[in-house]
Protein backbone atom coordinates (compact mmCIF):
# COMPACT_ATOMS: atom_id res chain seq x y z
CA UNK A 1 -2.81 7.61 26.81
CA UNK A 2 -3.85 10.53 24.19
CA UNK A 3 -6.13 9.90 21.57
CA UNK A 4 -3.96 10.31 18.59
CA UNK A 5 -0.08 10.92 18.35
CA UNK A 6 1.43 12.39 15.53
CA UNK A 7 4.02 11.11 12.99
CA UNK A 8 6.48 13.21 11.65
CA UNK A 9 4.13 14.24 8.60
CA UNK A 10 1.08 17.13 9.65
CA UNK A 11 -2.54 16.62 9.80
CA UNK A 12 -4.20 19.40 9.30
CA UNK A 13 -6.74 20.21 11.12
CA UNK A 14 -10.64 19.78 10.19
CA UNK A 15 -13.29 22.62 10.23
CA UNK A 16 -15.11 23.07 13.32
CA UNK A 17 -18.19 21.37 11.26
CA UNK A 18 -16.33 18.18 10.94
CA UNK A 19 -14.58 18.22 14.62
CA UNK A 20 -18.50 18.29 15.96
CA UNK A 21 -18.74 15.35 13.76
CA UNK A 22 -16.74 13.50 15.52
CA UNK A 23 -17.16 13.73 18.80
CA UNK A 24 -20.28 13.11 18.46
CA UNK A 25 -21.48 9.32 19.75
CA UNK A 26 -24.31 8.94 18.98
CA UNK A 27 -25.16 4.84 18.13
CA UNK A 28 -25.19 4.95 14.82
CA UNK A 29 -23.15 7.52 13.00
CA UNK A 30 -23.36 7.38 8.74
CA UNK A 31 -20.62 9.19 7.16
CA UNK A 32 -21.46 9.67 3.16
CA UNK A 33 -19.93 11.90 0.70
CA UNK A 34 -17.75 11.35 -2.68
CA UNK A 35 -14.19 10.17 -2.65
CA UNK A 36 -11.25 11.97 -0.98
CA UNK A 37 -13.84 14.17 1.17
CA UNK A 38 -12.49 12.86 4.51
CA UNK A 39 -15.17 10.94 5.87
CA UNK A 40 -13.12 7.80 6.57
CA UNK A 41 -10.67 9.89 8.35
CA UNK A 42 -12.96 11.94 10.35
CA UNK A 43 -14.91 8.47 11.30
CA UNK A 44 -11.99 6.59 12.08
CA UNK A 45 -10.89 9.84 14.49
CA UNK A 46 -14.63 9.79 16.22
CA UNK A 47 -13.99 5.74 16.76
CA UNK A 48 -10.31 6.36 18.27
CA UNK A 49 -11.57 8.69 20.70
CA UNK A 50 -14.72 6.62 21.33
CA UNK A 51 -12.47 3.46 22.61
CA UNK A 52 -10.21 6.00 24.67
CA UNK A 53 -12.96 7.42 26.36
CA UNK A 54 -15.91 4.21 26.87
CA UNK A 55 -15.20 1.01 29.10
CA UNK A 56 -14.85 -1.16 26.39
CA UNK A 57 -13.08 -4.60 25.60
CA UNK A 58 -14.53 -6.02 22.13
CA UNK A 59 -15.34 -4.36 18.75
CA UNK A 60 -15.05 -5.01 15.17
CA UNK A 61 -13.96 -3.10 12.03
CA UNK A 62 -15.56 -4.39 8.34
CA UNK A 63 -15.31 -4.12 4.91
CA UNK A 64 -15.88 -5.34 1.58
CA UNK A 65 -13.06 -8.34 2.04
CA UNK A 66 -10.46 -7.95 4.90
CA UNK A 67 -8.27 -6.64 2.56
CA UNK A 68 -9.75 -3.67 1.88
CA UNK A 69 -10.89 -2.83 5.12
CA UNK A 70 -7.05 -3.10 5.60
CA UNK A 71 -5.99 -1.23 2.69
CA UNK A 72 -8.82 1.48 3.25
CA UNK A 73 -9.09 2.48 7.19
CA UNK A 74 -6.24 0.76 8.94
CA UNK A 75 -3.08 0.89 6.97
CA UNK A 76 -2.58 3.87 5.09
CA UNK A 77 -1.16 7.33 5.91
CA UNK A 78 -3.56 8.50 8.88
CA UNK A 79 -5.09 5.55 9.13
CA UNK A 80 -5.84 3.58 12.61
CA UNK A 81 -2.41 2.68 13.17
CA UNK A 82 -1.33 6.19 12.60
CA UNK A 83 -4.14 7.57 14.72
CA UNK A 84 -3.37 5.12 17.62
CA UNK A 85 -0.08 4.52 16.61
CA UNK A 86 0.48 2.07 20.06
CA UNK A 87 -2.22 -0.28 18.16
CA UNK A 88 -0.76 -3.36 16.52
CA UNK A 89 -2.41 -5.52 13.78
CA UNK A 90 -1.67 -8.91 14.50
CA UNK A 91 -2.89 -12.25 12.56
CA UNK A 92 -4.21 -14.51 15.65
CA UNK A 93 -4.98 -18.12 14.57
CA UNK A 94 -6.36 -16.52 10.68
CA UNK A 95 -8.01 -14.09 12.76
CA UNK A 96 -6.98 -10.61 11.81
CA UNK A 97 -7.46 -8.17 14.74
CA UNK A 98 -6.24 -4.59 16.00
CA UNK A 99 -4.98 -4.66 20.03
CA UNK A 100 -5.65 -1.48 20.94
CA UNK A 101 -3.99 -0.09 24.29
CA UNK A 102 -6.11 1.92 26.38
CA UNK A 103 -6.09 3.67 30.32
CA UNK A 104 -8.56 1.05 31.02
CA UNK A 105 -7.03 -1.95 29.55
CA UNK A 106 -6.58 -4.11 25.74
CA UNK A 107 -9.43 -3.67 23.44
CA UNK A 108 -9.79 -5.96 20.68
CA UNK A 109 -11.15 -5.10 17.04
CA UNK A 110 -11.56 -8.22 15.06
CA UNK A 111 -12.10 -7.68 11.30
CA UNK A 112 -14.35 -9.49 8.79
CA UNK A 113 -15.12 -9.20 5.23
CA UNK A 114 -18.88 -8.46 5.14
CA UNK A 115 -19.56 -8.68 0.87
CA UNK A 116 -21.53 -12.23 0.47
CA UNK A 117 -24.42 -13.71 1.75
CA UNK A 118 -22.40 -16.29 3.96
CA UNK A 119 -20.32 -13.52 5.69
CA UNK A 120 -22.62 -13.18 9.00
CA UNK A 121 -21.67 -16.58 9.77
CA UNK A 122 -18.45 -15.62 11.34
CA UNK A 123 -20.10 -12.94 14.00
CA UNK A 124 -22.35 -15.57 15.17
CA UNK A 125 -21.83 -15.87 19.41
CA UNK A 126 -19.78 -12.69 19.38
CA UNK A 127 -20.55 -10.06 21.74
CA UNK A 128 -19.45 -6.56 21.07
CA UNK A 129 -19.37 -3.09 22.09
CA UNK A 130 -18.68 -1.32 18.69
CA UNK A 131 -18.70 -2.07 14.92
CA UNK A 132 -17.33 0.32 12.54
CA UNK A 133 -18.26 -0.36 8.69
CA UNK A 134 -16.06 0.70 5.46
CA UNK A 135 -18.23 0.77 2.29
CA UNK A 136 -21.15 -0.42 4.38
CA UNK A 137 -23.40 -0.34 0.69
CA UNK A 138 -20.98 -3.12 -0.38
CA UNK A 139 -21.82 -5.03 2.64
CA UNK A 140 -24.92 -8.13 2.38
CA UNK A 141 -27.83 -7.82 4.50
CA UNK A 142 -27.29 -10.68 6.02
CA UNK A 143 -23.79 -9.36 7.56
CA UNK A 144 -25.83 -5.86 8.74
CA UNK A 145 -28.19 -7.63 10.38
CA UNK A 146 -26.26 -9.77 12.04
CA UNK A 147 -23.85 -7.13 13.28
CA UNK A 148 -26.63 -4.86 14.79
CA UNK A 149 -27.62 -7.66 17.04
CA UNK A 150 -23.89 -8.60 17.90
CA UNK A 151 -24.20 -4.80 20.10
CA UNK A 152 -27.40 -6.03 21.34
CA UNK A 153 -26.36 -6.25 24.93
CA UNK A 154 -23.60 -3.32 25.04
CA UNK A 155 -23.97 -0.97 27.51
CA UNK A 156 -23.26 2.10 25.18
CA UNK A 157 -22.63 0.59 21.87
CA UNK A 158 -21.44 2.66 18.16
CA UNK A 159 -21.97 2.09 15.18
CA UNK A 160 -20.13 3.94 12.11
CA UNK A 161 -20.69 3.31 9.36
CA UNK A 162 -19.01 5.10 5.48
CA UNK A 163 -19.92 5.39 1.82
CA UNK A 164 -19.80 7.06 -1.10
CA UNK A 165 -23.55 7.57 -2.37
CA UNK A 166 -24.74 4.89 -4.58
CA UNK A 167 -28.40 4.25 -6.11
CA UNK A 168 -31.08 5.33 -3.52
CA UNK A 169 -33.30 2.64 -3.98
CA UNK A 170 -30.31 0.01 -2.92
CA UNK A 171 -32.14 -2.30 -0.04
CA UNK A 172 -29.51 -0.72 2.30
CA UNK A 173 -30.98 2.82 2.13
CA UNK A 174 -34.65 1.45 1.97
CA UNK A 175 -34.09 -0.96 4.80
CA UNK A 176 -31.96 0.76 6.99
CA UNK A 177 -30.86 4.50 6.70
CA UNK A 178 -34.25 6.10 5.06
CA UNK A 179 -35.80 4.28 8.16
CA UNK A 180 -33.84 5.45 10.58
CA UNK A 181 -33.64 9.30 9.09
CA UNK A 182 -37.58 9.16 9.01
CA UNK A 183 -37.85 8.17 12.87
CA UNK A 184 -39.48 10.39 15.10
CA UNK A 185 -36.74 12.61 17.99
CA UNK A 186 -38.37 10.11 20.64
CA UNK A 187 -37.99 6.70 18.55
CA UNK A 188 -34.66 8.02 18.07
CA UNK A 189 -33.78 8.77 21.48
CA UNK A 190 -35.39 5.49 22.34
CA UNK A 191 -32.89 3.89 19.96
CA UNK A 192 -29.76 5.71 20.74
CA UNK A 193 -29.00 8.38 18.67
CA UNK A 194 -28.80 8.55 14.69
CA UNK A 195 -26.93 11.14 12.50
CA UNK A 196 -26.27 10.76 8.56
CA UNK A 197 -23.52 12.94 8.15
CA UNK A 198 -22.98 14.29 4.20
CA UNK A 199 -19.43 15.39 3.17
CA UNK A 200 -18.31 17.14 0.35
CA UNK A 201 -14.89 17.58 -1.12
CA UNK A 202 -14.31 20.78 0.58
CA UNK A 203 -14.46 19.33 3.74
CA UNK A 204 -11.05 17.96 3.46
CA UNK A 205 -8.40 20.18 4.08
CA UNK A 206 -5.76 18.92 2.26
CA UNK A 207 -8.58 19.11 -0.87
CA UNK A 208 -7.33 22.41 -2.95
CA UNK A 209 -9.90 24.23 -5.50
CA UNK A 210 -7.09 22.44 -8.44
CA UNK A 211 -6.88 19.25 -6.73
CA UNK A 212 -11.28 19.34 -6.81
CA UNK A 213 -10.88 20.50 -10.33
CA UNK A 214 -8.64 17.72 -11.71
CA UNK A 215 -10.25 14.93 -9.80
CA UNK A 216 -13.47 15.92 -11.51
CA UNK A 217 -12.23 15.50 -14.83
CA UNK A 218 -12.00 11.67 -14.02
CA UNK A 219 -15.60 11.33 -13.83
CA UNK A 220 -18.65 11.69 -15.76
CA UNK A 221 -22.34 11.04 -15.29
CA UNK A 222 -23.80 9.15 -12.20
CA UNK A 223 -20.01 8.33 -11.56
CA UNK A 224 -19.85 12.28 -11.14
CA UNK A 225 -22.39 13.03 -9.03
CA UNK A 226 -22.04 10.20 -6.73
CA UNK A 227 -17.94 10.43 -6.58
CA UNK A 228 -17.95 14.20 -6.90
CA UNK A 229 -21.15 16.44 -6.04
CA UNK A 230 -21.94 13.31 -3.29
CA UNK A 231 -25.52 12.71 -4.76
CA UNK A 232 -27.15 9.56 -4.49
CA UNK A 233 -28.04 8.65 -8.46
CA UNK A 234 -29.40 6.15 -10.53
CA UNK A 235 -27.20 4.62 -13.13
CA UNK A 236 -28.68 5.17 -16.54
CA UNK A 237 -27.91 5.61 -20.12
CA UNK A 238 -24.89 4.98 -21.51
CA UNK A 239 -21.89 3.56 -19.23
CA UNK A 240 -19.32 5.10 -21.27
CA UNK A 241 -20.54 8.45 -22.46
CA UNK A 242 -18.96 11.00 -24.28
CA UNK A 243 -15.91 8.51 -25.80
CA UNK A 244 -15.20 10.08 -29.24
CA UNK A 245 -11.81 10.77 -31.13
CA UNK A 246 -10.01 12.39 -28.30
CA UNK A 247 -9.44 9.13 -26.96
CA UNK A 248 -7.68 7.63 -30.14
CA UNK A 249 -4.75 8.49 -30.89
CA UNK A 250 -2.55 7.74 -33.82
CA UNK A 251 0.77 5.94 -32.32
CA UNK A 252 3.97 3.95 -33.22
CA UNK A 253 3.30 0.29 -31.77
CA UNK A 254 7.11 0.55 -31.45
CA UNK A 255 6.45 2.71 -28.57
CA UNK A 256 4.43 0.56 -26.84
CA UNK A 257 5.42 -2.59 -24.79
CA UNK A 258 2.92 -4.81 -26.17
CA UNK A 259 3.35 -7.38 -23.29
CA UNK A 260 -0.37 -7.91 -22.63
CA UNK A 261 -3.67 -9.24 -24.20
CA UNK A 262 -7.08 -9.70 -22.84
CA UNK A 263 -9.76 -11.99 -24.78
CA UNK A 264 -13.41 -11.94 -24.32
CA UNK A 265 -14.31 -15.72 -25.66
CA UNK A 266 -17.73 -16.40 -27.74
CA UNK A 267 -19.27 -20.00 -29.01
CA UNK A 268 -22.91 -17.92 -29.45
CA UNK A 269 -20.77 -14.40 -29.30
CA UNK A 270 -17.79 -12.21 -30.80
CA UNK A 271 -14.67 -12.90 -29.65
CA UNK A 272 -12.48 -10.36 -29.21
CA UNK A 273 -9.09 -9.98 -28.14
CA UNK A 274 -7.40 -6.29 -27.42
CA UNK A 275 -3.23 -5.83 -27.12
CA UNK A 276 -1.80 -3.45 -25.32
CA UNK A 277 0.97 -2.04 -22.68
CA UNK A 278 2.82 0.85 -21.55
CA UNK A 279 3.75 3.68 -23.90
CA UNK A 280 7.48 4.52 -23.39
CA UNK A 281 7.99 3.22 -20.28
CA UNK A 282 5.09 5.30 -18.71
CA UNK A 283 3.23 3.39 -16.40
CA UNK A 284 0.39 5.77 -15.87
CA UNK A 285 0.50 5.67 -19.66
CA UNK A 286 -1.51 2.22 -20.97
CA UNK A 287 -2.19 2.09 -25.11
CA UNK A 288 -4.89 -0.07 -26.65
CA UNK A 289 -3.06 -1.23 -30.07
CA UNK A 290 -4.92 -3.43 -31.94
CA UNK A 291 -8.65 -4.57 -31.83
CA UNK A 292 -9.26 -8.83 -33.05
CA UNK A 293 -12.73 -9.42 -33.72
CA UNK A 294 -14.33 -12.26 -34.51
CA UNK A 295 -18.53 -13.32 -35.06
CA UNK A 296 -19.77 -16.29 -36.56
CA UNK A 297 -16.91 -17.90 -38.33
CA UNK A 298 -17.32 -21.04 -35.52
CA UNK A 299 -13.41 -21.24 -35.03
CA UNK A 300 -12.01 -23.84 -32.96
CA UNK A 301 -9.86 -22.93 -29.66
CA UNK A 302 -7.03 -23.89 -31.75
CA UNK A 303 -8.13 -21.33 -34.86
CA UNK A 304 -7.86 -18.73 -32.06
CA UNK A 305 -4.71 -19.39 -30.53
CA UNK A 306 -3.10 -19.37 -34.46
CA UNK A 307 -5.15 -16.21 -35.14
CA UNK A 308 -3.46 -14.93 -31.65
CA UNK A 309 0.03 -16.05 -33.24
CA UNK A 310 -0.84 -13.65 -36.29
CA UNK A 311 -1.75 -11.10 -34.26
CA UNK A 312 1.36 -10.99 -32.19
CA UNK A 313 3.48 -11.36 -35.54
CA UNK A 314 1.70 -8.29 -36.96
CA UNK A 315 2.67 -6.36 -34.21
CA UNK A 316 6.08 -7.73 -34.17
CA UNK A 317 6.03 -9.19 -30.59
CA UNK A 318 6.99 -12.35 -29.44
CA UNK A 319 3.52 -14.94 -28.55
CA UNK A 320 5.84 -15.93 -25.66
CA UNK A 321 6.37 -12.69 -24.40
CA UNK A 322 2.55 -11.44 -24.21
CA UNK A 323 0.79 -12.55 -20.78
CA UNK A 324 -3.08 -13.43 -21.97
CA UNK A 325 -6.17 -12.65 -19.55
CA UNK A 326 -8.85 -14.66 -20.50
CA UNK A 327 -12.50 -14.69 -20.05
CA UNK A 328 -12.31 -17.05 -16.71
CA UNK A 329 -15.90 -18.69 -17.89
CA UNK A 330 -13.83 -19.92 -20.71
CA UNK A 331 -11.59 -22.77 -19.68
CA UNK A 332 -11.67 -24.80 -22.77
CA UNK A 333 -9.44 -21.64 -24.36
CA UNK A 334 -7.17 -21.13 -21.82
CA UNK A 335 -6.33 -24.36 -21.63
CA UNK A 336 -5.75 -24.40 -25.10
CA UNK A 337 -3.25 -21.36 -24.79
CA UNK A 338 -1.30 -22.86 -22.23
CA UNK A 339 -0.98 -26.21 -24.51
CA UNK A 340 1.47 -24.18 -26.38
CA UNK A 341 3.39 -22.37 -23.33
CA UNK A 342 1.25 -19.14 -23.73
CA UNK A 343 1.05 -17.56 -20.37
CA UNK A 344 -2.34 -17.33 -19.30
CA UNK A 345 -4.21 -15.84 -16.31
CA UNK A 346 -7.88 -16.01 -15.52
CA UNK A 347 -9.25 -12.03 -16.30
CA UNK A 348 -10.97 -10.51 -13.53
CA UNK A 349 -14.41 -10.45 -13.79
CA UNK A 350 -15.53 -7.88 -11.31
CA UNK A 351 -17.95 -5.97 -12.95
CA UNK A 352 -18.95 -2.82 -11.92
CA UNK A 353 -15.65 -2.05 -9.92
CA UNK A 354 -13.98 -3.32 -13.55
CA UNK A 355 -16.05 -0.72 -14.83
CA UNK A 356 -15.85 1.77 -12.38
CA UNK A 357 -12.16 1.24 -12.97
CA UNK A 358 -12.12 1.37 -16.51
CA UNK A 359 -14.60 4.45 -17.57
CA UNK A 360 -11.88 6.18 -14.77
CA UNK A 361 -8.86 5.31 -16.10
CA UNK A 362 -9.70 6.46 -19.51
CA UNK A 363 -11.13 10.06 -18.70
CA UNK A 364 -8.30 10.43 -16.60
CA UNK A 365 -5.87 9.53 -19.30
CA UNK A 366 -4.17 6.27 -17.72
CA UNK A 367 -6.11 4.33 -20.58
CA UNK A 368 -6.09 5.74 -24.14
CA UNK A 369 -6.20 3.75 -27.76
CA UNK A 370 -4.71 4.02 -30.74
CA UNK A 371 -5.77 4.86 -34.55
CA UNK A 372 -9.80 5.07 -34.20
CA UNK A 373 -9.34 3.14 -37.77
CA UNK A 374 -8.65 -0.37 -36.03
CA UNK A 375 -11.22 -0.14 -33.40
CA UNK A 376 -14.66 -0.41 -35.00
CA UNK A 377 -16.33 -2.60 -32.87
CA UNK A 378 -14.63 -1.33 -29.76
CA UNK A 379 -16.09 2.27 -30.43
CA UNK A 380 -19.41 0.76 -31.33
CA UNK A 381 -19.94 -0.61 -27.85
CA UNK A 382 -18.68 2.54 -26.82
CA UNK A 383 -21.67 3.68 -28.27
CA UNK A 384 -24.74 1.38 -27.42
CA UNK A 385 -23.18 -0.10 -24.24
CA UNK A 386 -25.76 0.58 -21.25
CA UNK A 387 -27.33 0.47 -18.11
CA UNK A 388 -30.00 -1.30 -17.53
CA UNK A 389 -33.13 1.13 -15.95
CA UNK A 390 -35.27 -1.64 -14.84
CA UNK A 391 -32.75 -2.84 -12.13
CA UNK A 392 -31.62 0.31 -11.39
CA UNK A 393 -35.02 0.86 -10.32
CA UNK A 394 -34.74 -2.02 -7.66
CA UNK A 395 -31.41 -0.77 -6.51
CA UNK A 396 -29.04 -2.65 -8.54
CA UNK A 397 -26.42 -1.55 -10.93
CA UNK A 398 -26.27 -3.72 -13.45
CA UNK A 399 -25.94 -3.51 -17.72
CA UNK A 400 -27.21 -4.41 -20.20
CA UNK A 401 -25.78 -7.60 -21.66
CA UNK A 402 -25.98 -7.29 -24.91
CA UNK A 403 -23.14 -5.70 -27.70
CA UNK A 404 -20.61 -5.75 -24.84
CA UNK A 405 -18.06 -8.11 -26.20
CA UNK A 406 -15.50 -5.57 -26.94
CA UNK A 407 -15.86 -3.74 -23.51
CA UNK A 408 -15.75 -6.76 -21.90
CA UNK A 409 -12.09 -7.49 -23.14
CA UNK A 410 -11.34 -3.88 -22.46
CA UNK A 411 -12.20 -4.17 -19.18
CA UNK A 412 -10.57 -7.48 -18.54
CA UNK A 413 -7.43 -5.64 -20.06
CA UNK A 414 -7.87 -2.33 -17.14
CA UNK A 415 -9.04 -4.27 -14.05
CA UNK A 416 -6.72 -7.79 -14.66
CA UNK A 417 -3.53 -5.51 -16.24
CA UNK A 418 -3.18 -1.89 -15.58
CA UNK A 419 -4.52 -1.62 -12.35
CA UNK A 420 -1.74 -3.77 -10.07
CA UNK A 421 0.88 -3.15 -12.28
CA UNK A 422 -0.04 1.22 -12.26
CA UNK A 423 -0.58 1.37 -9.03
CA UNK A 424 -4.23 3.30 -9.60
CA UNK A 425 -7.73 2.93 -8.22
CA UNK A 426 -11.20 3.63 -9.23
């Protein structure tokens, strides 16, 4: 069978640069770069020909959950499926796994979410010939090394694995990749081969000088370099730079479907609680409308649910109507909403994807506000809210938790609300 057959859409063709890329099979192959630079494509081309042309039977494809692995590498346009479109993804037992038809039999790829520090317990008395990673840096240590010895006893094993760049002290790097660059041409002989493989935006061809231009403009600071110049960067100063007037707008609330509300909940905090919804029927279009903010008046679960009802009433929208995302630490105040037939969901509290997600969606316009007038303590945050150096220094991104009540309910608001319903990613 041929390596890849085409659907009725083209592929254009790679460089010569990135076609050397991937044939070459090396054992461990790490593709980084920033986003849409066609290192997932290229890698999952240099796997497909790998299984057509090595004896194999058993392999495995990761990724931050299964679902993204999914989502990322197998499904989409000139994905796996497109790129050995005879493969079938098949749910065996709970099991999700690719049967791949080859000249020299089935090969089986069984996939795994790889993100916590239980997620090596799966792989345990699996023996495989290949393991291909999505987003390894979002993968636990315990899953990488746990995986490495799963190809222990292959006769000609790969490993590939993908990322953007992220902070280049993460253990990852320090553990693994810096290692392995450093080795000498015999220890890497002796271990079979190791290329890091750095992509930039012009290396996909379907990646126009205007398409690099406005993709740019969605990102600013480390988010920049690491999504767009493909640096490896510390996260410092402030997480959402450069957030002045431009970004509120005067508005009629009458042109917004205020349909949703997310509340950040405080006993020894602010609560806050931000309305919102698509502006004339837009849905790449989201308005903030109206900040609540609240600090020290110690209000009772009911107080907030009446001060909700006022809210709503101001805006001229019906309680009933509005689907809440709440703080999911805060249980006492959801259950309090639903009491009175409020419809509630627990906010997602992803962090720094809900951030990642956020600080895009509002340089890229998805996420504006309106009158800068009603959002004091909103652009406040905006303001002081930062990342925290010390961790960054270890390898973690993390903030600073402190003044972050406000962005917290804006972010509940972007990663719980406009993100399914627009149909965006970070």
């Amino acid at each position: 069978m041929g390596i890849m057959s085409r659907p009725k859409s083209v592929l254009k063709p790679f460089s010569e640069k990135v076609m050397a890329r991937i044939r070459t099979h090396d054992r461990l192959q790490f593709y980084e770069g920033p986003v849409r630079s066609g290192k997932t494509q290229s890698s999952l081309m240099s796997l497909v020909a790998y299984i057509q042309m090595h004896d194999v039977t058993t392999g495995m494809m990761s990724g931050n959950t299964v679902g993204s692995v999914i989502r990322n590498c197998i499904k989409p346009r000139w994905g796996f499926l497109d790129l050995c479109p005879k493969s079938r993804l098949i749910d065996s037992k709970g099991s999700m796994q690719i049967i791949v038809p080859t000249d020299h039999g089935e090969v089986t790829i069984y996939l795994f979410g790889a993100s916590d520090s239980a997620s090596d317990d799966p792989l345990r008395g699996l023996t495989l010939d290949f393991w291909y990673a999505d987003e390894i840096t979002k993968h636990h240590l315990n899953f990488v090394n746990e995986a490495m010895a799963r190809l222990a006893a292959a006769e000609d094993p790969l490993m590939i694995w993908t990322s953007n760049p992220e902070n280049p002290q993460l253990p990852l790097y320090v553990d693994y990749t810096d290692r392995f660059h450093a080795m000498s041409p015999e220890e890497k002989e002796a271990f079979g081969g190791y290329h890091e493989f750095h992509f930039t935006l012009e290396d996909n061809p379907i990646m126009t000088e205007a398409k690099i231009k406005k993709l740019a403009l969605s990102y600013s600071g480390a988010e920049y370099d690491r999504k767009i110049l493909g640096k490896r960067c510390v996260q410092e100063g402030l997480v959402y730079p450069d957030i002045d007037d431009r970004y509120f707008r005067p508005l009629d609330p009458g042109d917004v479907d205020v349909r949703y509300c997310a509340i950040d909940f405080g006993t020894d905090h602010a609560t806050v609680m931000l309305f919102g919804g698509i502006y004339r029927g837009n849905k790449r279009d989201w308005r903030i409308v109206s900040e609540y903010y609240d600090k020290g008046s110690n209000k009772t679960t009911y107080d907030y649910y009446v001060d909700f009802l006022g809210e709503c009433e101001a805006l001229g929208v019906d309680p009933t109507k509005v689907t809440v995302a709440i703080d999911p630490a805060a249980k006492v105040l959801r259950i309090e909403f639903m009491k009175h037939g409020i419809s509630v969901v627990k906010a997602k509290n992803d962090v720094l994807n809900g951030i990642n997600f956020t600080r895009t969606g509002i340089y890229n316009g998805l996420l504006s506000f309106g009158d800068a007038s009603k959002f004091k303590h909103l652009k406040q945050e905006f303001g002081t809210y930062a990342w925290d150096e010390k961790k960054a220094q270890t390898g973690v991104d993390a903030v600073i938790k402190q003044n972050d009540d406000a962005v917290d309910a804006l972010r509940y608001f972007a990663y719980t609300f406009v993100r399914p319903v627009s149909g965006m990613t970070a």
